[in-house]
Each structure stands twice: as structure tokens, then as C-alpha cells.
Protein backbone atom coordinates (compact mmCIF):
# COMPACT_ATOMS: atom_id res chain seq x y z
CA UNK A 1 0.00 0.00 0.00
CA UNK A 2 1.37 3.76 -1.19
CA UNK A 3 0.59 6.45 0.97
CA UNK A 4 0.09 10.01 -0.61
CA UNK A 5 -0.43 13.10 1.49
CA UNK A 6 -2.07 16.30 -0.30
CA UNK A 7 -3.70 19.30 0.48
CA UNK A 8 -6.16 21.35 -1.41
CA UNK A 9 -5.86 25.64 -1.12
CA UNK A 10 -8.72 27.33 0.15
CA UNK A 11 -9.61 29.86 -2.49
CA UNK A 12 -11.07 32.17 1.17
CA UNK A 13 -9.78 31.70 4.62
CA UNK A 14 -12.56 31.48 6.90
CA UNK A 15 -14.09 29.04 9.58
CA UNK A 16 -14.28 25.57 8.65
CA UNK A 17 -17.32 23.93 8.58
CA UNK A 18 -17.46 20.83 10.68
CA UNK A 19 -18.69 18.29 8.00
CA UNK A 20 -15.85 19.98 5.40
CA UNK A 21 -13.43 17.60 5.52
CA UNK A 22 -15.84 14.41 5.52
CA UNK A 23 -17.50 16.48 2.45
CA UNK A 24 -13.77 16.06 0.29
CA UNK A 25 -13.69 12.87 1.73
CA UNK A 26 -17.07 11.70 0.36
CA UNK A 27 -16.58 13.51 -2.84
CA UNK A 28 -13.01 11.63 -3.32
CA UNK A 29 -14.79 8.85 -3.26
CA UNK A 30 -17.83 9.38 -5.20
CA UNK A 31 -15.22 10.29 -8.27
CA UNK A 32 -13.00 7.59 -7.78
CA UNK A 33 -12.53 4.56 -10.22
CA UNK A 34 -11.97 1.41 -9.85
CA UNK A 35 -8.42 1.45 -11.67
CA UNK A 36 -7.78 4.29 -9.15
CA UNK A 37 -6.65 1.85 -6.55
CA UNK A 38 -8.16 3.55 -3.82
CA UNK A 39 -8.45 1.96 -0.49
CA UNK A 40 -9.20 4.79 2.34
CA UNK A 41 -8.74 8.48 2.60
CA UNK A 42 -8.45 10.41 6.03
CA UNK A 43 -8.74 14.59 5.94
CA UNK A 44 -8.10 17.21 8.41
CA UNK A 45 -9.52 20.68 7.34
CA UNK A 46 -7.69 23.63 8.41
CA UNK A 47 -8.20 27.24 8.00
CA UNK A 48 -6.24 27.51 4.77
CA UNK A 49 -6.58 24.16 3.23
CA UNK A 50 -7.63 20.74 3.53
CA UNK A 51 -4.68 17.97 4.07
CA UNK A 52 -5.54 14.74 2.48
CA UNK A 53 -3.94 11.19 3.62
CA UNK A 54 -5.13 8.86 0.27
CA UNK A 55 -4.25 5.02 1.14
CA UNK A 56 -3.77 3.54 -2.39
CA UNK A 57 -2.75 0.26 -3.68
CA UNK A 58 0.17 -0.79 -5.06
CA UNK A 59 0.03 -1.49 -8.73
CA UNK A 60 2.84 -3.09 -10.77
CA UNK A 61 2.87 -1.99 -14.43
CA UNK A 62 5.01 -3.60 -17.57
CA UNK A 63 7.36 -0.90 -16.43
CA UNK A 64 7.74 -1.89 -12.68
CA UNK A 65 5.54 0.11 -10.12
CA UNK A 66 3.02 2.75 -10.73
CA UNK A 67 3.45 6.16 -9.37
CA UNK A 68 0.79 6.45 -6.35
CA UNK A 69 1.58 10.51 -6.78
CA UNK A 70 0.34 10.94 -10.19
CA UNK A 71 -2.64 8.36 -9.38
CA UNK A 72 -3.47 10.81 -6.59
CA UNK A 73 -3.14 13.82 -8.07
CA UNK A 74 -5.34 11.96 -11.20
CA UNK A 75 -8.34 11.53 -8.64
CA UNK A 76 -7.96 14.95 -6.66
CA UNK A 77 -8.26 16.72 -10.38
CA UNK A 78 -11.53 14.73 -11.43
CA UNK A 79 -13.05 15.55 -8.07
CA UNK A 80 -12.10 19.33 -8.22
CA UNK A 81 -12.90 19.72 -12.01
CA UNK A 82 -16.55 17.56 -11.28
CA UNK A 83 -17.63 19.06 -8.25
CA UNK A 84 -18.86 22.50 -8.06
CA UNK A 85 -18.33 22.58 -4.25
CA UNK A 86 -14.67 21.32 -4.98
CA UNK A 87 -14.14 23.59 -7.35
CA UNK A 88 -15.56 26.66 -5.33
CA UNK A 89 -14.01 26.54 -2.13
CA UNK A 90 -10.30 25.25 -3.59
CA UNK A 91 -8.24 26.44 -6.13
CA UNK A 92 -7.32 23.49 -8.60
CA UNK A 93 -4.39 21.20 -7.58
CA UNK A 94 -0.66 22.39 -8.47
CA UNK A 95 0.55 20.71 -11.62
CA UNK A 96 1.74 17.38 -10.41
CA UNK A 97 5.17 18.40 -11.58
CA UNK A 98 5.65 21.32 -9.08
């Protein structure tokens, strides 16, 4: 199991709702695929973000293992670009190359 810790910008600083971080959470999941690998996510909201654990499994490719960042950052992207909530209170995620 790969481990991948991310956070998404708040696009206002403000008080965080209690439910926010189990709203990412459910969201996460309602975009993710099966090919995603996706086993468990855990969130902690903060004023100026939310930090994301996502628990993903291991794949092996033809080319040796499959990088758990850029399946991560693959799922964060759908959710943001598919859910207006997502996509209102964070900015997009950083290119996965920065």
C-alpha cells in the first residue's frame, strides 16, 4: 500500500465547517474509479486548506511500479474539475510536476 499526502488551497480563509473535511472525503470517493486503486482516505480541514492522507494500492505496471503521486493527483483533479463545491471553495491542484 502507497501512501500520498495532499492538500487542497482554500480559495477564502474562513471558519471551517465541521462536515468539510468528511465532504472532500465523500466527494473523493464518489469520483473515484476502480483502476484508481483507492483503499481509504483520512482529511483534516484547516483554516487555509484541507490535508488529504489517500491510502492507495500498489500497482505493478510492464514498467515496474506505478506512481501512487500521479494516481493521486489523477483523482484529486476529477473531483475538483466535477464538483462545483470542490471547485468553489479550492483552487485546482498544483501541476503534479511542481
Amino acid at each position: 500500500m502507497d501512501v500520498v499526502h495532499a492538500s487542497l488551497r482554500r480559495r477564502d480563509r474562513g471558519a471551517v465547517a465541521s462536515q468539510e473535511a468528511s465532504e472532500v472525503v465523500g466527494i473523493l470517493w464518489a469520483h473515484a474509479r476502480p483502476g484508481d486503486g483507492l483503499q481509504h482516505i483520512t482529511a483534516r480541514a484547516q483554516d487555509d486548506r484541507v490535508d488529504l492522507l489517500l491510502y492507495l494500492l500498489t500497482r505493478r505496471t510492464a514498467d515496474g511500479p506505478s506512481d501512487p503521486v500521479a494516481s493521486a493527483h489523477t483523482l484529486i483533479t476529477r473531483g475538483h474539475r466535477a464538483s462545483p463545491l470542490l471547485s468553489r471553495r479550492y483552487h485546482p491542484p498544483a501541476p503534479e510536476n511542481s
